[in-house]
Protein backbone atom coordinates (compact mmCIF):
# COMPACT_ATOMS: atom_id res chain seq x y z
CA UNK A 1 23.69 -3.52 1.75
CA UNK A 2 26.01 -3.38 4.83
CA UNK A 3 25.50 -2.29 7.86
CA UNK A 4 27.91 0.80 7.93
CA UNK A 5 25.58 1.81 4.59
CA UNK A 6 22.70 1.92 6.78
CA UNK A 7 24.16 3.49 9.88
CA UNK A 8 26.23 5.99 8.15
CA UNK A 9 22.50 7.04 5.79
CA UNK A 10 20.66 8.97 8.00
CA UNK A 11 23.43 11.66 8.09
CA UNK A 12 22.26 13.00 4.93
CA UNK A 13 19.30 13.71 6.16
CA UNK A 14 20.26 15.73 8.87
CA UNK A 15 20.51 18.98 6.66
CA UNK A 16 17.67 18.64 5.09
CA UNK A 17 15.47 18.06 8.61
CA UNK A 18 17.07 21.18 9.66
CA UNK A 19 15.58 23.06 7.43
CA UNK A 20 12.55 21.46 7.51
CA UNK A 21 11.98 22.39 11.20
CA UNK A 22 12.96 25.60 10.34
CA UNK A 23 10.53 26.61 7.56
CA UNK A 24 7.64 24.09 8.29
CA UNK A 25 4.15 26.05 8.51
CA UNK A 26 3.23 24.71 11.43
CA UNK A 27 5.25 24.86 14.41
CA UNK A 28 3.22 23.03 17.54
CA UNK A 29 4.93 22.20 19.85
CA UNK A 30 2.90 18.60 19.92
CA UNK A 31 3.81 18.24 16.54
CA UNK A 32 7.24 19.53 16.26
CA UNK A 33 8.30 16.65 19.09
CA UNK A 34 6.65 14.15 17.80
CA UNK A 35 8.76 14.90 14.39
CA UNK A 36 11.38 15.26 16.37
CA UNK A 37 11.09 11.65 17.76
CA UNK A 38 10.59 10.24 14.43
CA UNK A 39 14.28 11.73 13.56
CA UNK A 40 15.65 10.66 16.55
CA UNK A 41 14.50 6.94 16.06
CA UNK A 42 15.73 7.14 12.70
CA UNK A 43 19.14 8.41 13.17
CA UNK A 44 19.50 5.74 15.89
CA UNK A 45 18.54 2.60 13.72
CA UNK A 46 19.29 3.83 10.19
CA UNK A 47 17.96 2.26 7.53
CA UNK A 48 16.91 -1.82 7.38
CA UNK A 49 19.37 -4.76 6.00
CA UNK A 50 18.64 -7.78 4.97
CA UNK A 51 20.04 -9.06 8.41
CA UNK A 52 16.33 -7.76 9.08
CA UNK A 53 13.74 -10.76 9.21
CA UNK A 54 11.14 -8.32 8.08
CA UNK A 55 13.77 -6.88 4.87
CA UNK A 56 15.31 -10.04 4.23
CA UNK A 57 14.29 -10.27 0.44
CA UNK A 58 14.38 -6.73 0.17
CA UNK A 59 17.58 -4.63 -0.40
CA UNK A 60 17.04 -0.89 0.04
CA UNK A 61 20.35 0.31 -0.41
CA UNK A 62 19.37 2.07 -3.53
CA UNK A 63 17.44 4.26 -1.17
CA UNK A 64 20.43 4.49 1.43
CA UNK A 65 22.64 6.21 -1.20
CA UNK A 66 20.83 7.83 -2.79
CA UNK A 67 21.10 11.94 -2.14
CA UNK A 68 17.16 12.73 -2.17
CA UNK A 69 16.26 16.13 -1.36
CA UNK A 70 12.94 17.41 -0.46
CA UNK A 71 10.65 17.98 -3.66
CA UNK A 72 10.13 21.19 -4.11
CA UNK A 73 6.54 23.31 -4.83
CA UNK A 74 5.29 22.39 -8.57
CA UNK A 75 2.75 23.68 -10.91
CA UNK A 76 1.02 21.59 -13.38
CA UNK A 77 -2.47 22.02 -15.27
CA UNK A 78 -5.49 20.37 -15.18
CA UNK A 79 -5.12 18.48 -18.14
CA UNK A 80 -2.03 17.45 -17.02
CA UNK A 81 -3.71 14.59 -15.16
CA UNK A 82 -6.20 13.57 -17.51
CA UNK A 83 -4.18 10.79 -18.45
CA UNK A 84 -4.52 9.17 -15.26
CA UNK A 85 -8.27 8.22 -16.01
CA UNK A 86 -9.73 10.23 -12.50
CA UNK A 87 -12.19 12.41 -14.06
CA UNK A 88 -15.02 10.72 -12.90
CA UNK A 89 -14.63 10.93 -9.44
CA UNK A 90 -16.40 13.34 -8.18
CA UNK A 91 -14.76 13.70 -5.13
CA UNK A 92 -10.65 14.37 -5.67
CA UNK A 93 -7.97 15.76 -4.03
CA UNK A 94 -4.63 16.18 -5.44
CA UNK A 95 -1.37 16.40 -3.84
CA UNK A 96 1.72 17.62 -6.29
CA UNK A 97 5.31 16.77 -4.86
CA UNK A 98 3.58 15.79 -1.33
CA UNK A 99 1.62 19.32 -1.27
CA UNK A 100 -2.34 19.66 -1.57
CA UNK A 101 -3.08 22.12 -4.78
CA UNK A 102 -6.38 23.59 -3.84
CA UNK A 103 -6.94 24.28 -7.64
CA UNK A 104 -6.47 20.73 -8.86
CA UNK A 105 -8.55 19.54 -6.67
CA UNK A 106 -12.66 19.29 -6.21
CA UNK A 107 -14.21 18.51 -2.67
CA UNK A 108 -18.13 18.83 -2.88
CA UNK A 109 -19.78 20.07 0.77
CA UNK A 110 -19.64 16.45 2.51
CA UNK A 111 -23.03 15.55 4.44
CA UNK A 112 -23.09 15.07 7.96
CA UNK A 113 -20.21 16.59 9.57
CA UNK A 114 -17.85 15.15 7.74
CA UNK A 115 -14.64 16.60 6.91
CA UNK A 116 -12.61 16.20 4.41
CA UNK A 117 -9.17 18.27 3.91
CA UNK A 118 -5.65 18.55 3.60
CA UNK A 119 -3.24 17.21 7.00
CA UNK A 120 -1.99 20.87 6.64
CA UNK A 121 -5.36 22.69 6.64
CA UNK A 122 -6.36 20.96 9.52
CA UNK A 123 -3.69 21.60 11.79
CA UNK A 124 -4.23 25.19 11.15
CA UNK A 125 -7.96 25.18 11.68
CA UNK A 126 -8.36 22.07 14.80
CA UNK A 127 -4.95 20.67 15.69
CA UNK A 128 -6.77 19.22 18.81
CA UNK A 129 -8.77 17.18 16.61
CA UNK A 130 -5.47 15.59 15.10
CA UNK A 131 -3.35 14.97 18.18
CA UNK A 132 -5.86 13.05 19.26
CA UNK A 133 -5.07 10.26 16.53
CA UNK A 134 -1.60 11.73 14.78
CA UNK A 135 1.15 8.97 15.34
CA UNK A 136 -1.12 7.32 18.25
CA UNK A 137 -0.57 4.24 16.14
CA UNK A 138 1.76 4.22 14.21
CA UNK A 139 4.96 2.28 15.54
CA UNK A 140 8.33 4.08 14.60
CA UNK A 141 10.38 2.20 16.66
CA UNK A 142 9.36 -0.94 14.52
CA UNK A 143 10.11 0.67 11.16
CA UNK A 144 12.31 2.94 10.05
CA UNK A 145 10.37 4.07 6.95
CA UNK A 146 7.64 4.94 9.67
CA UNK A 147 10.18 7.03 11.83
CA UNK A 148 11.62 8.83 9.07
CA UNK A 149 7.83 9.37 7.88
CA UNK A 150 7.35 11.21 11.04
CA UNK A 151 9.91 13.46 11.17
CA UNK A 152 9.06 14.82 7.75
CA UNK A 153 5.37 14.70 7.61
CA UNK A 154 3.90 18.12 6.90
CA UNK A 155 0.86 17.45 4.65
CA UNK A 156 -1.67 14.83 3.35
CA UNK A 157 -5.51 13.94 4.15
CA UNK A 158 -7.42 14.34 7.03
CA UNK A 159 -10.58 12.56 6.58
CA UNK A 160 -12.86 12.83 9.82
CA UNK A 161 -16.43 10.79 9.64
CA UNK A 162 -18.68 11.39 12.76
CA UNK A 163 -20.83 8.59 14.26
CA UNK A 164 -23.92 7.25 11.74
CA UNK A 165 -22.61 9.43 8.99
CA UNK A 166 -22.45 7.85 5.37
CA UNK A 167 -19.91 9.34 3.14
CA UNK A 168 -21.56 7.35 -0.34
CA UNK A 169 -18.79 9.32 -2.48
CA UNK A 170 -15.28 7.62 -2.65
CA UNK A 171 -12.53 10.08 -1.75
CA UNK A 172 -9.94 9.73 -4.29
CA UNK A 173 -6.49 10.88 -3.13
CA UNK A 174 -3.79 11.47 -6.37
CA UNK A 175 -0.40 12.13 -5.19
CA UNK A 176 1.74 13.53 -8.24
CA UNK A 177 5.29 13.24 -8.49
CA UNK A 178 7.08 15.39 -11.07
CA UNK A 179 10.51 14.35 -10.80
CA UNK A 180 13.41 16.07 -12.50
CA UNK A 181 17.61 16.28 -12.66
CA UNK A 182 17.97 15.95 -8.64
CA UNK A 183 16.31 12.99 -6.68
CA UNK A 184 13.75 14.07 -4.82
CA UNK A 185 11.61 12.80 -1.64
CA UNK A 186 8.21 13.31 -0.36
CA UNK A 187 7.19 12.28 2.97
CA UNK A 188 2.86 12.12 2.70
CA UNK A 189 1.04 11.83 6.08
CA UNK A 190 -2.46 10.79 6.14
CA UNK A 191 -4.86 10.54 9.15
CA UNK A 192 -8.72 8.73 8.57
CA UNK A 193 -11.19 8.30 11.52
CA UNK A 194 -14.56 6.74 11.18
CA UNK A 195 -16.30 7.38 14.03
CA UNK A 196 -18.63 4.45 15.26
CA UNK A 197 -21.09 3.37 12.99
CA UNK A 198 -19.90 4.94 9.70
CA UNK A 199 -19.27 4.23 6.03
CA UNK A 200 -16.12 5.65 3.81
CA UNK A 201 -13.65 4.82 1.15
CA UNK A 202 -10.73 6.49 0.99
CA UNK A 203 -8.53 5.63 -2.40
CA UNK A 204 -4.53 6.60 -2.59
CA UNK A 205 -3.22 6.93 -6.22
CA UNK A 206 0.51 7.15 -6.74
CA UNK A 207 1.42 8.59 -10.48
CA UNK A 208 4.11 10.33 -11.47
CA UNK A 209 4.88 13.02 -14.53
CA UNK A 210 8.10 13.48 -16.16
CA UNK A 211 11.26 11.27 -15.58
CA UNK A 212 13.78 11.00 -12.86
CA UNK A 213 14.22 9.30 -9.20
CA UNK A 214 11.71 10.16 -6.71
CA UNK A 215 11.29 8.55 -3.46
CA UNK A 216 7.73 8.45 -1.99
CA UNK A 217 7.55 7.39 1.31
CA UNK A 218 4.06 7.44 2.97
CA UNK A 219 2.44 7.10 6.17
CA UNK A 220 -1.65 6.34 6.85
CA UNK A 221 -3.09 5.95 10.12
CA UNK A 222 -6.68 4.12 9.56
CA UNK A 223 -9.26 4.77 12.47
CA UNK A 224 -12.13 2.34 12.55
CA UNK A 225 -15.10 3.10 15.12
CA UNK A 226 -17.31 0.31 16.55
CA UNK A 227 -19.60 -1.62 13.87
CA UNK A 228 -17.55 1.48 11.29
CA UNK A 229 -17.37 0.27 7.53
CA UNK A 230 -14.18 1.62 5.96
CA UNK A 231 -12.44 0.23 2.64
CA UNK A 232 -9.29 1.82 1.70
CA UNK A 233 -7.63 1.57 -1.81
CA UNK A 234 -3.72 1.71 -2.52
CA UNK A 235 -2.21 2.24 -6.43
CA UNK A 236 0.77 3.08 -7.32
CA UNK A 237 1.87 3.23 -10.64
CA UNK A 238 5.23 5.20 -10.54
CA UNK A 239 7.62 5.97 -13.18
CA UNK A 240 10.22 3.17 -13.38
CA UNK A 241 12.82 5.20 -11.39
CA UNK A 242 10.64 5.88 -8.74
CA UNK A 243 11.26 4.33 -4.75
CA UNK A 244 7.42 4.06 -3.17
CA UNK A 245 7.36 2.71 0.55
CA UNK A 246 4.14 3.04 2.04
CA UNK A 247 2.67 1.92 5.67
CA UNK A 248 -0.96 1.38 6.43
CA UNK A 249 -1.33 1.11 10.07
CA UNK A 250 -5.37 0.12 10.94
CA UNK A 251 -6.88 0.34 14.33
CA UNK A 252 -10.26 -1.64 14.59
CA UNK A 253 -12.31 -1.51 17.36
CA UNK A 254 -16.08 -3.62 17.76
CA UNK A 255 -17.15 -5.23 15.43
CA UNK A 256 -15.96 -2.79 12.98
CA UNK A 257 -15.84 -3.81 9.18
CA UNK A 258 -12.37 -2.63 7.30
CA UNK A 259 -11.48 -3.84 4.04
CA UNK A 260 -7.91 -2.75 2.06
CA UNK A 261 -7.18 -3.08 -1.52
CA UNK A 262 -3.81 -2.25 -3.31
CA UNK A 263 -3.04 -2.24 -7.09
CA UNK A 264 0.74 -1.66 -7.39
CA UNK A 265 2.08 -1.58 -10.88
CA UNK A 266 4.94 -0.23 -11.32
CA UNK A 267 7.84 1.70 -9.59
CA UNK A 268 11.60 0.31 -9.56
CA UNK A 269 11.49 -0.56 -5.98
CA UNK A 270 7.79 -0.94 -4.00
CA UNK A 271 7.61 -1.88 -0.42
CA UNK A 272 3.53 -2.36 0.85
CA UNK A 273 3.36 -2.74 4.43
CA UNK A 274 -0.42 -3.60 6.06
CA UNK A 275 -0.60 -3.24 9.71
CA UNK A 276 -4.61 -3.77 11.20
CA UNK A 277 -5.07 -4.79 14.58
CA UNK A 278 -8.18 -6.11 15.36
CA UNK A 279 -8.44 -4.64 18.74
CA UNK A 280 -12.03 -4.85 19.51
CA UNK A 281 -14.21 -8.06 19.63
CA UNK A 282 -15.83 -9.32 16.31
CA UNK A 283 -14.23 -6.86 14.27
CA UNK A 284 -13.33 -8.28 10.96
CA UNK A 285 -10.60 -7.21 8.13
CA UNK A 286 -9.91 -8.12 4.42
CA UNK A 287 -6.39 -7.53 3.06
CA UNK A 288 -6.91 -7.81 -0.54
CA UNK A 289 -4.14 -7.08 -2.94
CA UNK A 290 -2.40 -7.82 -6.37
CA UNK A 291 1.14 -6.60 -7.73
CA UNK A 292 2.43 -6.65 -11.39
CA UNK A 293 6.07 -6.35 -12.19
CA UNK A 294 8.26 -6.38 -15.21
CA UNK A 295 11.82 -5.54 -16.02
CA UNK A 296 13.79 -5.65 -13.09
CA UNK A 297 10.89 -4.30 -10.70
CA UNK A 298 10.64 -5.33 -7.12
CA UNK A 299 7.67 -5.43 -5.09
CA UNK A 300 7.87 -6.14 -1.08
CA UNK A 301 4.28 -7.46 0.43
CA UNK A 302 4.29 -6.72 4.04
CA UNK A 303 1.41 -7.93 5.96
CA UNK A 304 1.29 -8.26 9.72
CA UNK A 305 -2.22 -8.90 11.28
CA UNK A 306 -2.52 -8.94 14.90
CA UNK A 307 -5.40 -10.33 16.53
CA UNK A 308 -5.96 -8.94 19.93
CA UNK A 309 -9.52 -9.50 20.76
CA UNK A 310 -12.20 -12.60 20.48
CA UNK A 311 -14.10 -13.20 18.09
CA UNK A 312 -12.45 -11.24 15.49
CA UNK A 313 -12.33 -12.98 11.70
CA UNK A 314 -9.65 -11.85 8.90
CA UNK A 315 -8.96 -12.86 5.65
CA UNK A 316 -5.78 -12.01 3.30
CA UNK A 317 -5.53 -12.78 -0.14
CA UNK A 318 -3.10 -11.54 -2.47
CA UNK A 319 -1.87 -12.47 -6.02
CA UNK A 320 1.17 -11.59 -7.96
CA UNK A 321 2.21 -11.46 -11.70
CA UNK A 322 6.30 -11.19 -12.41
CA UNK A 323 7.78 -10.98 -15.80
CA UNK A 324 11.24 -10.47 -17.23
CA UNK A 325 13.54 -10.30 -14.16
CA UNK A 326 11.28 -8.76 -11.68
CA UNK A 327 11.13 -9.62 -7.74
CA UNK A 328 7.88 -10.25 -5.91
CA UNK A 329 7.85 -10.71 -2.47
CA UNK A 330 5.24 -11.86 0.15
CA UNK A 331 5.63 -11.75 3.69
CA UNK A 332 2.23 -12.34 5.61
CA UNK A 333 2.56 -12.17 9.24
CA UNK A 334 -0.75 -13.55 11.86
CA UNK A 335 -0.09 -12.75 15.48
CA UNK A 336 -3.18 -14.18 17.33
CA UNK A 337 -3.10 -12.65 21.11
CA UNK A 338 -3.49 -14.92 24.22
CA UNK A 339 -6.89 -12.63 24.67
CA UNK A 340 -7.97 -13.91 20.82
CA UNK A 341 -10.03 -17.05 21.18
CA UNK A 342 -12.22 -17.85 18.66
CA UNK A 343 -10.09 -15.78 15.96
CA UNK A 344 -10.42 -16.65 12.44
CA UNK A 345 -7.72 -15.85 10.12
CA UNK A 346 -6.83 -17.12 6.56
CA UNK A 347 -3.78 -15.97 4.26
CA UNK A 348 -3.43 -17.27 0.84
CA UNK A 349 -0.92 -15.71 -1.59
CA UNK A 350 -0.67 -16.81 -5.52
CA UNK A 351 1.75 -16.54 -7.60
CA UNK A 352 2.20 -16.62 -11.74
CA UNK A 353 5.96 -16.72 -12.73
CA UNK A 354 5.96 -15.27 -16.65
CA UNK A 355 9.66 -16.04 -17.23
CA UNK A 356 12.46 -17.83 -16.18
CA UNK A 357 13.93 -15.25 -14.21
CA UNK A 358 11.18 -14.08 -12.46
CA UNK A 359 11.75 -14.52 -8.90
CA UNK A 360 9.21 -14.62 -5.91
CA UNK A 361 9.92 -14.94 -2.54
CA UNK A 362 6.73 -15.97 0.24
CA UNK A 363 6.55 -16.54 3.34
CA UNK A 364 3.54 -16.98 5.20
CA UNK A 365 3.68 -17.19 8.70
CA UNK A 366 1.64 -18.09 12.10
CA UNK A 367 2.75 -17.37 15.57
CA UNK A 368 -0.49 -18.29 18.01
CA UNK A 369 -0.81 -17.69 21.89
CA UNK A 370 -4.39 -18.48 21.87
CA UNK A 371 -6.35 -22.07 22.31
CA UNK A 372 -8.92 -22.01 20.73
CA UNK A 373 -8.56 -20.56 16.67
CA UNK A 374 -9.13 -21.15 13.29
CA UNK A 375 -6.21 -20.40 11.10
CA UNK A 376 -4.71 -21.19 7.83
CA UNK A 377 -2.16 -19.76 6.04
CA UNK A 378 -0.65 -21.02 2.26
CA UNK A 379 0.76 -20.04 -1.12
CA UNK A 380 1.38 -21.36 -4.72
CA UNK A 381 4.27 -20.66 -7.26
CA UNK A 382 3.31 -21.57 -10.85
CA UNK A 383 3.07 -20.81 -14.78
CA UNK A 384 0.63 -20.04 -16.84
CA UNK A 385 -1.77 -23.35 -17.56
CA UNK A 386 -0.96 -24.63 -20.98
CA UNK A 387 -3.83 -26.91 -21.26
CA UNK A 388 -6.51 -23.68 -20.48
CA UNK A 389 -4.27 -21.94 -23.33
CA UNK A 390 -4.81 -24.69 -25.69
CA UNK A 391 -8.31 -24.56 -25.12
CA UNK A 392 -8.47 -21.35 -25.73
CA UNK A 393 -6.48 -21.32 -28.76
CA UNK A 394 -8.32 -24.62 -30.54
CA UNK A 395 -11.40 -21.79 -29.95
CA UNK A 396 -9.89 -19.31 -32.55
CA UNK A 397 -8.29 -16.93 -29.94
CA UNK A 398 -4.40 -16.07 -30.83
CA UNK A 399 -2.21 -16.66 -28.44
CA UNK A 400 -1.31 -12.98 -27.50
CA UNK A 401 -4.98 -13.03 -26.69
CA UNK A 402 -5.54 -16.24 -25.24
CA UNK A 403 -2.71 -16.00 -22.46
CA UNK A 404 -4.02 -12.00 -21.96
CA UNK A 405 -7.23 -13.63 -21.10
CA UNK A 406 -5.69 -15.83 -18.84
CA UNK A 407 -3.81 -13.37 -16.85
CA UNK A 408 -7.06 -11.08 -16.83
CA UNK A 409 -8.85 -13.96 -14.86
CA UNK A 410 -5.71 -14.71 -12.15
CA UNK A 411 -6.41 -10.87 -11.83
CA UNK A 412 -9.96 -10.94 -11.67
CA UNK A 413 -9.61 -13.13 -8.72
CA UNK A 414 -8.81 -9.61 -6.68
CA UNK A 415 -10.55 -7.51 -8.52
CA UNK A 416 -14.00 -8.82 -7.77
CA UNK A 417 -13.28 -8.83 -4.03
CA UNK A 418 -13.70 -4.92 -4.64
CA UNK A 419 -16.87 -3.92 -3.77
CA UNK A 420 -17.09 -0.48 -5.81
CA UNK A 421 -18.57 -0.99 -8.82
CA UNK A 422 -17.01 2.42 -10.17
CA UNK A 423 -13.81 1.37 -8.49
CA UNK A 424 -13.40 -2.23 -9.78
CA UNK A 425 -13.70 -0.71 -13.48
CA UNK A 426 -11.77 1.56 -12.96
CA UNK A 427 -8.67 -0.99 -11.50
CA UNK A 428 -10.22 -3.24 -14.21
CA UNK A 429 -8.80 -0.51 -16.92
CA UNK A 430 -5.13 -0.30 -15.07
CA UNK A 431 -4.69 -3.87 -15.37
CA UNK A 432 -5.81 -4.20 -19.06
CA UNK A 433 -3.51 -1.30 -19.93
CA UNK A 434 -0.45 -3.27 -17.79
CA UNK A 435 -1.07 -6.59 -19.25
CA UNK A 436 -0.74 -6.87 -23.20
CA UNK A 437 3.27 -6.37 -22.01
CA UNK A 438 3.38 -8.81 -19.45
CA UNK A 439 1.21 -12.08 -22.55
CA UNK A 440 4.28 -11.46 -24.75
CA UNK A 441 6.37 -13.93 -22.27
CA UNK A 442 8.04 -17.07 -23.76
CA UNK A 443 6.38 -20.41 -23.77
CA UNK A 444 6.50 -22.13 -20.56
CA UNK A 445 6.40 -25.77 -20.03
CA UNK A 446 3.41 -27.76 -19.77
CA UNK A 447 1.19 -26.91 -16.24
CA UNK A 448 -0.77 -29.43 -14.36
CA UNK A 449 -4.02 -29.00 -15.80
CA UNK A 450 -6.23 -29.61 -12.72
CA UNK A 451 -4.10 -26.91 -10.91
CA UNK A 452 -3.97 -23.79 -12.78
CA UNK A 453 -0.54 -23.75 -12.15
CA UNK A 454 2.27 -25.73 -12.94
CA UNK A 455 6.14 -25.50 -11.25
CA UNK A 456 6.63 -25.49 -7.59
CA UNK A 457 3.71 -25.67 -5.26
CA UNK A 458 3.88 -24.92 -1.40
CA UNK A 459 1.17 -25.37 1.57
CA UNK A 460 0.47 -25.73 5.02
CA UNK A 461 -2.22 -25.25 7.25
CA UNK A 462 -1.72 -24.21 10.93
């Protein structure tokens, strides 16, 4: 993608911010400059290149020319999202084209203060209660995804946890696309604060219905009291025209306890950006993820963990499964602080290559102003292990079933970080639905059998 693409891009968007300012519901004036910096920001930069260290495997220019226009209002039935296996949360909200349908959804009375609603709702009701935490984190002049996030952010879900309050009921968050003839964009804005001492899991779910090319772009601010327990889920699972970019931006304060876990399936192009900073002393933070793709899918892995206080411990672990001619990509980023002695920090990404054209790109990386730390970063490329599948095999298992197996273990090493029973099943089903596609690759060459993997092997320790 050049660079006149991606100066010359946010033009088209001009229109269409016009007349969102124009007919947006709410019109503080807080709010209203705050999307009006986002616009600003990202009319100035445009969008990224791969003359960008932080896009450099990842070409968005798909996006860039691409003439999306707002999604507009739609109606779909209940049993329209039964196939999406949600029904036994009892907790749900459901967004459709980036708006919350009050109908779809089912929010039992929280305990405790807490409140749970739509970004939209609560502006209406407590703005105060938003600007306090609306795009106080979030960094647009670092990403232009995040900028252009800003200007059009209009609804999502406001989760609010006061201090000692357990919320034991997952909040499961279904965005529905229903994409049609015109390419259409949604913009979802999402603001959760756990108060000091508190307990909640928040789960984003990214589906679509019907075919065409959508563009989600999404935006969640993650507020993490002192000694607060908060794990968030991310899935997306897209149709295969669909553009997801989504930012996760977590601000930890003592001793606070956040975990993240992302499923991401499917979607022609998926950028995952993770953004905590540990900010208060002994807070700690898991980044837990794994991404499948087949066909020509791409999947971007953006992790940057800053450590800014002592004391603090994190831990980031992903895994990745490419078939046909799909792209993986990991990019995990530690910034340790001069302030952040005694930081602990380990990456480790891992890698299974189906087919020869499979391609991932990973790149873990250190960058350490403090004396006195433990950190480790490293990754591994590889194929399936034909010695385990000969095992299996000489055990009456066909091979269809044998290598199935053998995926479903590389992603059971993610799986069973989760820490929801209900959860883990239910992730558990996604990936058994995904894989039976992905065993039917073609036969590899032999692995080394006390690795697990065989092919090209990287590591280093810092």
């Amino acid at each position: 993608m050049s660079n006149a693409i991606a100066t010359q891009a946010p033009g088209k968007y001009l229109e269409a911010f016009d007349n969102f300012n124009r007919r947006a519901a709410t019109q503080i004036g807080w709010l209203k400059a705050l999307r009006q910096e986002g616009f600003a920001r990202f009319a100035e930069t445009g969008f990224p290149t791969t003359h960008d260290e932080d896009w450099r495997f990842t070409n968005v220019s798909a996006i860039a020319q691409t003439e999306f226009q707002p999604a507009s209002p739609a109606s779909i039935k209940a049993g329209d999202l039964d196939q999406f296996g949600t029904a036994g949360f009892a907790c749900q909200l459901v967004f459709v084209n980036g708006r919350y349908s009050k109908a779809l959804s089912r929010v039992p009375s929280p305990p405790g203060g807490i409140t749970i609603s739509s970004l939209a709702a609560q502006l209406t009701t407590d703005a105060a209660a938003v600007q306090a935490h609306l795009g106080q984190y979030l960094n647009i002049n670092r990403d232009a995804f995040a900028a252009l996030n800003t200007a059009f952010m209009e609804d999502g879900i406001y989760v609010h946890v006061p201090s000692s309050v357990v919320m034991e009921l997952p909040i499961y968050v279904l965005y529905v696309s229903t994409p049609g003839a015109t390419p259409m964009m949604s913009h979802p804005r999402n603001l959760i604060v756990a108060e000091d001492n508190s307990h909640v899991t928040v789960i984003e779910d990214y589906v679509a219905i019907g075919e065409g090319v959508s563009f989600s772009n999404t935006a969640t601010e993650l507020v993490a009291g002192g000694s607060a327990v908060v794990s968030h889920y991310m899935i997306v699972r897209e149709a295969d025209a669909a553009y997801n970019v989504s930012t996760l931006r977590i601000q930890q304060a003592r001793s606070s306890n956040v975990s993240t876990h992302s499923l991401l399936m499917s979607a022609a192009l998926v950028r995952n950006n993770v953004h905590p900073v540990l900010a208060g002393e002994g807070a700690e933070c898991l980044i837990n993820g794994l991404f499948m793709a087949n066909g020509t899918q791409h999947t971007d892995n953006y992790m940057l963990v800053e450590h800014a206080a002592a004391h603090c411990d994190s831990r980031q672990f992903y895994n990745g499964i490419l078939n046909g001619q799909a792209h993986g990509v990991f990019h995990g980023r530690i910034i340790v602080h001069k302030d952040a002695q005694k930081t602990d920090a380990k990456q480790t990404n891992r890698n299974l290559l189906l087919s020869d054209s499979a391609q991932i790109d990973t790149k873990p990386q250190l960058e350490i102003y403090a004396d006195d730390v433990k950190c480790t970063h490293g990754a591994t490329i590889g194929q399936v292990d034909e010695t385990a599948l000969f095992y299996l095999r000489s055990r009456g298992l066909s091979e269809a079933a044998a290598k199935h197996l053998l995926l479903l273990a590389f992603a059971n090493e993610c799986l069973n970080r989760m820490n929801s029973e209900q959860l883990r099943k239910h992730l558990e089903r996604l990936v058994n639905e995904w894989l039976p596609e992905a065993a039917q690759f073609s036969s590899q060459q032999p692995a080394l059998p006390e690795s697990g993997l065989s092919g090209r092997k990287m590591e280093e320790v810092g």
